[in-house]
N, C-alpha and C. Protein backbone atom coordinates (compact mmCIF):
# COMPACT_ATOMS: atom_id res chain seq x y z
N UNK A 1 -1.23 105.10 107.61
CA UNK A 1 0.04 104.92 106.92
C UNK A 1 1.12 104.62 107.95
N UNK A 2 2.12 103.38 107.75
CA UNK A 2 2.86 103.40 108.70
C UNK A 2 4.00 102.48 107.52
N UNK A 3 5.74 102.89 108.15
CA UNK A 3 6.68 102.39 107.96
C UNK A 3 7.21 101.87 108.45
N UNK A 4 7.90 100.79 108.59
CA UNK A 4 8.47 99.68 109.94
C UNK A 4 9.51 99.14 109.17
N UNK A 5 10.66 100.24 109.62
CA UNK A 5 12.09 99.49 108.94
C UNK A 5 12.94 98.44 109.91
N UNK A 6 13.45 97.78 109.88
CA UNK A 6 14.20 96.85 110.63
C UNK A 6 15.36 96.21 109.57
N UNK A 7 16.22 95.45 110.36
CA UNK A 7 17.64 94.92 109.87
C UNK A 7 18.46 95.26 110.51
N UNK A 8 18.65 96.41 111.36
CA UNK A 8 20.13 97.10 112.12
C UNK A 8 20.64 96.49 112.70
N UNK A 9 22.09 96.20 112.73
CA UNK A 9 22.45 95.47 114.08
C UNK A 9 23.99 95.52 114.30
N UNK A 10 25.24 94.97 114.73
CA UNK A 10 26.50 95.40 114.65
C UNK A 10 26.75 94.36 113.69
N UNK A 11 28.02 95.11 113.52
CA UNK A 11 28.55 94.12 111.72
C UNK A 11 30.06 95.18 111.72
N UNK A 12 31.10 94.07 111.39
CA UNK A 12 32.61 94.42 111.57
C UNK A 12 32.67 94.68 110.50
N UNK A 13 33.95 95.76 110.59
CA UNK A 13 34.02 96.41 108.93
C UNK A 13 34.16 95.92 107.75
N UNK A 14 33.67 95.78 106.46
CA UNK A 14 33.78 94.97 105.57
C UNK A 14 32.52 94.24 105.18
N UNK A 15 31.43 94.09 106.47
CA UNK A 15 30.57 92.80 106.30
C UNK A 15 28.89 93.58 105.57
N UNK A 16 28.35 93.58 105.61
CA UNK A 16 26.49 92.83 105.02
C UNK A 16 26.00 93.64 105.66
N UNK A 17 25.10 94.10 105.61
CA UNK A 17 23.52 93.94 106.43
C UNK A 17 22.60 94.29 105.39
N UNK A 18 20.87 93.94 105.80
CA UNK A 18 19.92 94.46 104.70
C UNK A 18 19.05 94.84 105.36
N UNK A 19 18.49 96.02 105.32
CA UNK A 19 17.85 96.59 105.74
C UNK A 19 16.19 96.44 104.73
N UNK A 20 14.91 96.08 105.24
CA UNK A 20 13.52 96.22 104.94
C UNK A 20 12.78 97.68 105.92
N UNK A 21 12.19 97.79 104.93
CA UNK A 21 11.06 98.90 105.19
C UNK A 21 9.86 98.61 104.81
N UNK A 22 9.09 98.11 105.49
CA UNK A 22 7.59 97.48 105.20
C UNK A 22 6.85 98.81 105.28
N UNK A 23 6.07 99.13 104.26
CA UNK A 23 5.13 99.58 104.26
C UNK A 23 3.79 99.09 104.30
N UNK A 24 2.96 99.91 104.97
CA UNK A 24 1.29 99.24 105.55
C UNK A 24 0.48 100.56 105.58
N UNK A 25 -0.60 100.54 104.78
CA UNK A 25 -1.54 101.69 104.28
C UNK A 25 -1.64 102.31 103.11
N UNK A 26 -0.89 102.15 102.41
CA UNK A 26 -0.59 102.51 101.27
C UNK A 26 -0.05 101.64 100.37
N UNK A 27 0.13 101.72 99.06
CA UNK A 27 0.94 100.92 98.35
C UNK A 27 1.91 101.40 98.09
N UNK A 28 3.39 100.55 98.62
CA UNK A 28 4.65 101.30 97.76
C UNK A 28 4.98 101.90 96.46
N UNK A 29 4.73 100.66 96.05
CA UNK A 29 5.35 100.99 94.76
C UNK A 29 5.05 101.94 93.64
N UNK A 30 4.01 102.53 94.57
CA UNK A 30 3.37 104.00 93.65
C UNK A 30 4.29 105.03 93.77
N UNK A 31 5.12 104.93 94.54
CA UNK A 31 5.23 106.57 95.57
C UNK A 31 7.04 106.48 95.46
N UNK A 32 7.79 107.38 95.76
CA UNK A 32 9.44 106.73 95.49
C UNK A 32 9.50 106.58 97.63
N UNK A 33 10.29 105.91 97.58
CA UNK A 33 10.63 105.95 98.70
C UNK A 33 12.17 105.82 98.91
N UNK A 34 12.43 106.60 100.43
CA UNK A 34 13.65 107.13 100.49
C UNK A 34 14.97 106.33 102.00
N UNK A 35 15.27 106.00 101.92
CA UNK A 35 16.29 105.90 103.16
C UNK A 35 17.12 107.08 103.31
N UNK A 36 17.06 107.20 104.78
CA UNK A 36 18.27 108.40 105.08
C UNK A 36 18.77 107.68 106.49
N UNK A 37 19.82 108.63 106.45
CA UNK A 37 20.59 107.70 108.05
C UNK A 37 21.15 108.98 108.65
N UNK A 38 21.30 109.10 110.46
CA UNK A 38 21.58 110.15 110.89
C UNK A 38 22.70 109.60 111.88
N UNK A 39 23.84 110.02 111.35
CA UNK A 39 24.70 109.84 112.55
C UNK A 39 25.10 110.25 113.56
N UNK A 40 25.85 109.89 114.60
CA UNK A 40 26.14 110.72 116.12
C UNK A 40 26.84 111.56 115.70
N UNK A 41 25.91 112.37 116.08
CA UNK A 41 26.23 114.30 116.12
C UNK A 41 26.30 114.76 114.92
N UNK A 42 25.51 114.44 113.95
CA UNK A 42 25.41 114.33 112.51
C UNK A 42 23.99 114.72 111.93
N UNK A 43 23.68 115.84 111.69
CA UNK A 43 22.49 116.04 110.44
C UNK A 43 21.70 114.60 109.95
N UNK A 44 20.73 114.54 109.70
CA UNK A 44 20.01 113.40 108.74
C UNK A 44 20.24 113.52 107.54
N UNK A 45 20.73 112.50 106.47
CA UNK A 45 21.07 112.64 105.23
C UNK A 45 20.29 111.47 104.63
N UNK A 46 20.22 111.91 102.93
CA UNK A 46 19.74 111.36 102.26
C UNK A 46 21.11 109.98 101.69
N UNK A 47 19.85 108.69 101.66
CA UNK A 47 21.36 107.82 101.65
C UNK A 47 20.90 107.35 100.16
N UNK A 48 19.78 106.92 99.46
CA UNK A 48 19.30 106.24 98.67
C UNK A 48 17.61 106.28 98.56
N UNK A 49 17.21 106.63 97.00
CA UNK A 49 15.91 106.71 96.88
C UNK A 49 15.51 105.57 95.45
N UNK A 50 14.39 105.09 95.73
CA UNK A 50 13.63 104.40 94.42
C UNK A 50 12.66 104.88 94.17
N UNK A 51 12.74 105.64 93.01
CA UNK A 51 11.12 106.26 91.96
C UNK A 51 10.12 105.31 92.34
N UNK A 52 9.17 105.57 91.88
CA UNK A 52 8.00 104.93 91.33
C UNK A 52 7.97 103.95 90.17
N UNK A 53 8.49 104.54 89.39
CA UNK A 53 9.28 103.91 87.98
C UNK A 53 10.33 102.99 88.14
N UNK A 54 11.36 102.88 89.59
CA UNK A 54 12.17 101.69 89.39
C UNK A 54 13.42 102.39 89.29
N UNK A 55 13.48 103.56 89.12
CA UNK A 55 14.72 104.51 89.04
C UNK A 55 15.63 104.27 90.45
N UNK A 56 16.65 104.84 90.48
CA UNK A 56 17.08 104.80 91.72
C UNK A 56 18.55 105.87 91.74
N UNK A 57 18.47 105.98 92.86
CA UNK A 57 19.30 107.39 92.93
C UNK A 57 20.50 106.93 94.29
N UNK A 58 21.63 107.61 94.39
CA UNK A 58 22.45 107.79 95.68
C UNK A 58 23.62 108.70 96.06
N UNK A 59 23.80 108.49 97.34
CA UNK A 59 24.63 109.40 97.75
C UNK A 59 25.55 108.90 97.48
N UNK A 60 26.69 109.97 96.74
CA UNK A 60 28.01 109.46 96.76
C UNK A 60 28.94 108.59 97.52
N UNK A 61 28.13 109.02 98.68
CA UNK A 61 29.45 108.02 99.89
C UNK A 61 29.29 106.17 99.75
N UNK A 62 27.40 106.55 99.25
CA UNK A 62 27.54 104.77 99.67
C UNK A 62 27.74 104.12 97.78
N UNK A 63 27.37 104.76 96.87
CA UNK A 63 27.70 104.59 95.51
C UNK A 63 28.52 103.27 95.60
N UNK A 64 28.19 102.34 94.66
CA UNK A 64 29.04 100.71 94.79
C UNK A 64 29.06 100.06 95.90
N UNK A 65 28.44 100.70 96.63
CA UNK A 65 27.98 99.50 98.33
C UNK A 65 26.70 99.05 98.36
N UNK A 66 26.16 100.19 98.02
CA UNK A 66 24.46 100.19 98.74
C UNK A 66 23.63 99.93 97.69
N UNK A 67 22.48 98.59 97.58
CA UNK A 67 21.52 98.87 96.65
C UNK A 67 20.12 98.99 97.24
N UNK A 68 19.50 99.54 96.47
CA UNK A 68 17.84 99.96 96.92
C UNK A 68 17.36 99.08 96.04
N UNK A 69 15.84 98.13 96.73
CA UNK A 69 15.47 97.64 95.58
C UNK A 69 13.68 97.51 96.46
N UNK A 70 12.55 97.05 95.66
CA UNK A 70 11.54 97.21 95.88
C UNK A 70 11.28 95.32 95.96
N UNK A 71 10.18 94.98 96.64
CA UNK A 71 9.21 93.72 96.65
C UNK A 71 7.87 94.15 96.54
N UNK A 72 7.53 94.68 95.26
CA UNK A 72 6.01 95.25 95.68
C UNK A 72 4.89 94.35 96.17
N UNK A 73 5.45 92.54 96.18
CA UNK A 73 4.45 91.77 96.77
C UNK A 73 4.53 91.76 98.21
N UNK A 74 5.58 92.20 98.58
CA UNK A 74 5.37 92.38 100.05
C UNK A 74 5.60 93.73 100.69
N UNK A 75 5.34 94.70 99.68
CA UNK A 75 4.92 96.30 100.02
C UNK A 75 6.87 96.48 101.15
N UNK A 76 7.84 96.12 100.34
CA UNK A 76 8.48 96.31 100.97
C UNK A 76 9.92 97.08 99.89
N UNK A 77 10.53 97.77 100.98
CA UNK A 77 11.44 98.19 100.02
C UNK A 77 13.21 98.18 100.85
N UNK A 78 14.27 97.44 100.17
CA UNK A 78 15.05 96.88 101.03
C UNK A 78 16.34 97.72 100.77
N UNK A 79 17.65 98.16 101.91
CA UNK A 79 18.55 98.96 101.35
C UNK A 79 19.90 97.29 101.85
N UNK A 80 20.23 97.12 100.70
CA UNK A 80 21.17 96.10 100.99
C UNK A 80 22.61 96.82 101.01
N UNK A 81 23.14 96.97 102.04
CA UNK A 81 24.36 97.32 102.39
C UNK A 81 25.61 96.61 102.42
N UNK A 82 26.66 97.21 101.73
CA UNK A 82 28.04 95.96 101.38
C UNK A 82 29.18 96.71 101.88
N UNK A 83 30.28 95.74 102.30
CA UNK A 83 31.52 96.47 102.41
C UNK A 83 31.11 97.83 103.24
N UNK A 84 30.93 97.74 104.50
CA UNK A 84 30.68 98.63 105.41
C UNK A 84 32.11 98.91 105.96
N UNK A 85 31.72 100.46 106.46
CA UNK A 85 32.53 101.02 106.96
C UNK A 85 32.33 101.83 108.78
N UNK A 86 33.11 101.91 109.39
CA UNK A 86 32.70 102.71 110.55
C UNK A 86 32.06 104.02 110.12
N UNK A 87 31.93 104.81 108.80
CA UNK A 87 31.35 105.71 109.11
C UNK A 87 30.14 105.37 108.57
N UNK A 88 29.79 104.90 108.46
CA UNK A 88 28.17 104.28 108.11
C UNK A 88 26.85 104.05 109.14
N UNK A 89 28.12 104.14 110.33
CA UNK A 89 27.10 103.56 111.60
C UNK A 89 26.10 105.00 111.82
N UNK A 90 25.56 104.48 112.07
CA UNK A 90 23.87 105.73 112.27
C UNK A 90 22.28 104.48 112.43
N UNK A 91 22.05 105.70 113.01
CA UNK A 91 20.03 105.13 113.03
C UNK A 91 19.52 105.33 111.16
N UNK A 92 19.15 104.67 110.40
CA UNK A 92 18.40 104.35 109.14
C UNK A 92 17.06 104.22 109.41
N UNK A 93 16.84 105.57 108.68
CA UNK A 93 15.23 105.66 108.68
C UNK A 93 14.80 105.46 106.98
N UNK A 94 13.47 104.63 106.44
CA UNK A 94 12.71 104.97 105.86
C UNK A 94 11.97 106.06 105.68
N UNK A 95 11.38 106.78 104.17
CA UNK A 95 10.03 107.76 104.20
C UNK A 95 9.57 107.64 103.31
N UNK A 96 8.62 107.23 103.18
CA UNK A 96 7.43 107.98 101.84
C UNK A 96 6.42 108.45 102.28
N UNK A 97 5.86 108.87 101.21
CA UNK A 97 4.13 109.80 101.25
C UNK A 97 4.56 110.34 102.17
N UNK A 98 5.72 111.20 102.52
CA UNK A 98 5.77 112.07 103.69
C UNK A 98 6.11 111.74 105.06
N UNK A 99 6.45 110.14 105.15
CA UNK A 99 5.89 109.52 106.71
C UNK A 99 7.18 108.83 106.53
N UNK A 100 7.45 108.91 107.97
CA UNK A 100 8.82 108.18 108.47
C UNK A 100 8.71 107.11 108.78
N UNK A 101 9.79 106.20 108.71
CA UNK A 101 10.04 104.73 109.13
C UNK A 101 10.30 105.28 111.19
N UNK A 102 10.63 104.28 112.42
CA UNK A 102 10.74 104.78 113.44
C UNK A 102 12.51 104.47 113.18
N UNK A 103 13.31 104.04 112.42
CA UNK A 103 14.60 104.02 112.37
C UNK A 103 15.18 102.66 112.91
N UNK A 104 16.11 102.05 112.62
CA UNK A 104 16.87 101.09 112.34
C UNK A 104 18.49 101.41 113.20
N UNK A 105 19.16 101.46 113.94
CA UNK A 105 20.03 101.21 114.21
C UNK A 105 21.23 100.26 113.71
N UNK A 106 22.55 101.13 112.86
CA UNK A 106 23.51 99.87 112.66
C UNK A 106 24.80 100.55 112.80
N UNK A 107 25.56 99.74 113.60
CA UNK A 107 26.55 99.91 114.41
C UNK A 107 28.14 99.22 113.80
N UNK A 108 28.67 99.97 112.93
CA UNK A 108 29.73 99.03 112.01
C UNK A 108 30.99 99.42 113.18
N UNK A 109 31.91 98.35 113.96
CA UNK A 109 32.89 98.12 114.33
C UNK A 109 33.93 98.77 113.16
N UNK A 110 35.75 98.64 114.08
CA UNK A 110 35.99 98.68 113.08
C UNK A 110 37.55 97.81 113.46
């Protein structure tokens, strides 16, 4: 089982990024899978999850920015990020079935 998130990168306040989480060993779209992001000097938090079912859940902060959405043909599951802010910047990790993504780095200017 392995997760391989990528997309991070710097982006001035206001702008985009999309983050993928490929999953390999498993099939996604069985299982919910989760993004969390940990910022400098900051706890790991839960940012956004998708059921199994297609449901989807979030944290208040990113609510009307952030969408979670699934590609189950390419076992992938993507967190599209809008209207960023400096406090957003953190490492973004993927998890399901228990197993971590190795994390994503994104760095919002401001």
């Amino acid at each position: 089982v392995q997760l391989q998130a990528s997309g991070g990168g710097l982006v001035q306040a206001g702008g985009s990024l999309r983050l993928s989480c490929v999953a390999s060993g498993f099939t996604a779209d069985y299982y919910a899978i989760d993004w969390f992001r940990q910022g400098p000097g900051k706890e790991r938090e839960l940012v956004a999850t998708i059921t199994r079912g297609g449901i989807t859940n979030y944290a208040d902060f990113v609510k009307g920015r952030f969408t979670i959405s699934r590609d189950n043909a390419k076992n992938t599951v993507y967190l599209q990020m809008n209207s960023l802010k400096p406090e957003d910047t953190a490492v973004y990790y993927c998890r399901g079935v228990g197993y971590w993504g190795q994390g994503t780095l994104v760095t919002v200017s401001s």
